[in-house]
Protein backbone atom coordinates (compact mmCIF):
# COMPACT_ATOMS: atom_id res chain seq x y z
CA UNK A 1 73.65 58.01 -68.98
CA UNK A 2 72.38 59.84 -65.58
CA UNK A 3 68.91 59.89 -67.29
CA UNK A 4 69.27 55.97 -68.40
CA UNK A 5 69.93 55.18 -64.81
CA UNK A 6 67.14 57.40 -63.23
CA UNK A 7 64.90 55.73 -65.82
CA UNK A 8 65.99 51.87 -64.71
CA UNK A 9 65.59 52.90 -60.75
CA UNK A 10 62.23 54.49 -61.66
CA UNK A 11 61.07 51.01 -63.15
CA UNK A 12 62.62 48.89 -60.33
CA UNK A 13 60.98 50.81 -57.88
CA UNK A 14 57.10 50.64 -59.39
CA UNK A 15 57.80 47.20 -60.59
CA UNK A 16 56.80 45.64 -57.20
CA UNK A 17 53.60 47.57 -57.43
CA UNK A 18 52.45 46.43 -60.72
CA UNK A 19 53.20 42.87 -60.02
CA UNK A 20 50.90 43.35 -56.81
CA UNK A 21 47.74 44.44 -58.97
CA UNK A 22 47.83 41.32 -60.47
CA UNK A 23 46.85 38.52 -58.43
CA UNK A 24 45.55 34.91 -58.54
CA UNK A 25 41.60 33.66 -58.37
CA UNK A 26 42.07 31.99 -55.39
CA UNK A 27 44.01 34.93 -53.63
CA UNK A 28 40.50 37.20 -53.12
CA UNK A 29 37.75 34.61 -54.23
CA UNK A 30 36.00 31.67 -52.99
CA UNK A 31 35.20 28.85 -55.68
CA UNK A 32 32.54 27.80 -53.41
CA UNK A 33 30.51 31.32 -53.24
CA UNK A 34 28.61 31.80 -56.40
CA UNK A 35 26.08 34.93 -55.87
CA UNK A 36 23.71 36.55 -58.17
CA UNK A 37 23.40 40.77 -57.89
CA UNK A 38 20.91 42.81 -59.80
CA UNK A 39 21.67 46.40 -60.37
CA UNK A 40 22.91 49.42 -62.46
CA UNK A 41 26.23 49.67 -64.19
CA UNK A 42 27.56 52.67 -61.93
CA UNK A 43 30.99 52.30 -64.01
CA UNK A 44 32.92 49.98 -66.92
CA UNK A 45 36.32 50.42 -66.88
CA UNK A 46 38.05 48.19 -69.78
CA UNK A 47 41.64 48.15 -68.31
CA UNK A 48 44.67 46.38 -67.63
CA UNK A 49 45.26 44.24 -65.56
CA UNK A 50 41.52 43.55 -64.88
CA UNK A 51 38.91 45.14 -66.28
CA UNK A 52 36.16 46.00 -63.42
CA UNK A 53 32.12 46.98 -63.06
CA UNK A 54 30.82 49.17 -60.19
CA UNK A 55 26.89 47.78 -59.60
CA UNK A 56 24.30 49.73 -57.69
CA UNK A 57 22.45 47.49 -55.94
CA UNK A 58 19.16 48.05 -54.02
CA UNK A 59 18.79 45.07 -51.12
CA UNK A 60 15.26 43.73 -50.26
CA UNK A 61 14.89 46.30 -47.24
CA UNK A 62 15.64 49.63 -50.21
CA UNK A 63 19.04 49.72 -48.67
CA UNK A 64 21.12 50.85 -52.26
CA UNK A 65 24.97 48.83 -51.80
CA UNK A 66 27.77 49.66 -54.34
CA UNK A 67 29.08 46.26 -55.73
CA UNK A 68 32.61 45.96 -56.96
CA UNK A 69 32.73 43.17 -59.90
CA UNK A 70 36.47 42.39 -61.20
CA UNK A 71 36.57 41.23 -64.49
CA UNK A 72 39.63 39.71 -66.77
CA UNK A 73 42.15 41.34 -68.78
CA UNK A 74 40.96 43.02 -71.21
CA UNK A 75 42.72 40.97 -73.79
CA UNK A 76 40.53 37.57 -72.37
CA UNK A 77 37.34 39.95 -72.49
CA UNK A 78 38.30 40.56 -76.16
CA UNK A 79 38.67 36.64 -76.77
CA UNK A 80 35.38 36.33 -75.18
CA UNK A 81 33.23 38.64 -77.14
CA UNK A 82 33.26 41.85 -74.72
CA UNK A 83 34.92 45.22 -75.70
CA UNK A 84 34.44 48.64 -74.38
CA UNK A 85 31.09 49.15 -75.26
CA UNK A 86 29.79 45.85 -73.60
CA UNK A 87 28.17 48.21 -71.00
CA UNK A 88 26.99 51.50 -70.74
CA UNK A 89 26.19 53.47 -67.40
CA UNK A 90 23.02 53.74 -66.28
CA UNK A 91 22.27 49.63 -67.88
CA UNK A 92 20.11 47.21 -65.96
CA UNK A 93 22.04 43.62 -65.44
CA UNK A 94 22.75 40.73 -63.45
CA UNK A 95 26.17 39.48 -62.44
CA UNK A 96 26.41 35.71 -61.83
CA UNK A 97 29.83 35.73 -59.95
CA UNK A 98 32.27 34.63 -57.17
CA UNK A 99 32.69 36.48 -53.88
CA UNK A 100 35.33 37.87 -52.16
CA UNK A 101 36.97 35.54 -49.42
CA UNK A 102 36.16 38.20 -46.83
CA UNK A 103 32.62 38.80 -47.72
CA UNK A 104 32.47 42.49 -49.02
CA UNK A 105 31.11 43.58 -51.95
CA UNK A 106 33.69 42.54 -53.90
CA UNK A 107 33.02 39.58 -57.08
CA UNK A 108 34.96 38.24 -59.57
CA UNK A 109 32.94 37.55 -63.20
CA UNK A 110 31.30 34.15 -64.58
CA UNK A 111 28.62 36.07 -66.70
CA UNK A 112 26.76 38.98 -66.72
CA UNK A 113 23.14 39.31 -68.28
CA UNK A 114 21.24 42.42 -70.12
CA UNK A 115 17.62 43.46 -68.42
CA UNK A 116 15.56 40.44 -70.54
CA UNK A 117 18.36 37.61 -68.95
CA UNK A 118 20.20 36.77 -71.83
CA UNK A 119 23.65 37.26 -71.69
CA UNK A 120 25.72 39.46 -72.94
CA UNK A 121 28.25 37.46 -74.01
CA UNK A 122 28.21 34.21 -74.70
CA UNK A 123 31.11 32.16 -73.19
CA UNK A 124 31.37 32.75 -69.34
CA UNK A 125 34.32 32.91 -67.72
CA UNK A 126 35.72 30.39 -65.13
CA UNK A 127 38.37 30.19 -61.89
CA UNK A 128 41.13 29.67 -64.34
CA UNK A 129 40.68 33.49 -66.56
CA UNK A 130 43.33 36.12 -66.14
């Protein structure tokens, strides 16, 4: 019973932090800020509850800038043709996405496209996409 009880307050107490992972489009994006960055896929992580993609990007002045690019869940990546092996470290693309309200580094995913511009999946996402 003590263990059941200890189990229930353990789940109550991280609840609140799960629940803040997830958040809505509008929350950490602007609609009205589509950007393009070319780079090198740094990291794919395939995860709840948004997959993401570290880019390194070199700027016009040879500056190199880490991009963070937040993707869906992985279960609407699934529906839209991407799995785990979508992208590999050390692969040229280009990220067609929406930036962060504040103006870091930060994007949330429309499409992404291999080295030759085609993309690598075919549906893109949109404002609405977990």
């Amino acid at each position: 019973m003590v263990r059941k009880s200890m189990i229930v307050a353990a789940a109550t107490l991280l609840a609140p932090v799960a629940a803040g992972a997830h958040h809505p489009f509008a929350a950490f994006f602007d609609d009205s800020r589509m950007v393009k960055i070319q780079g090198e896929v740094e990291a794919y992580r395939f995860g709840n509850p948004h997959g993401s993609i570290v880019l390194k990007v070199q700027s016009r002045s040879g500056d190199t800038h880490m991009w963070r690019v937040e993707t869906s869940a992985p279960v609407t990546l699934q529906r839209r043709g991407w799995s785990r092996d979508t992208l590999k470290v050390g692969q040229k693309v280009m990220i067609e996405g929406w930036q962060a309200r504040n103006g870091q580094r930060y994007l949330r995913l429309r499409q992404a496209y291999d080295a030759n511009g085609k993309p690598v999946v075919q549906q893109a996402f949109n404002t609405k996409d977990d």
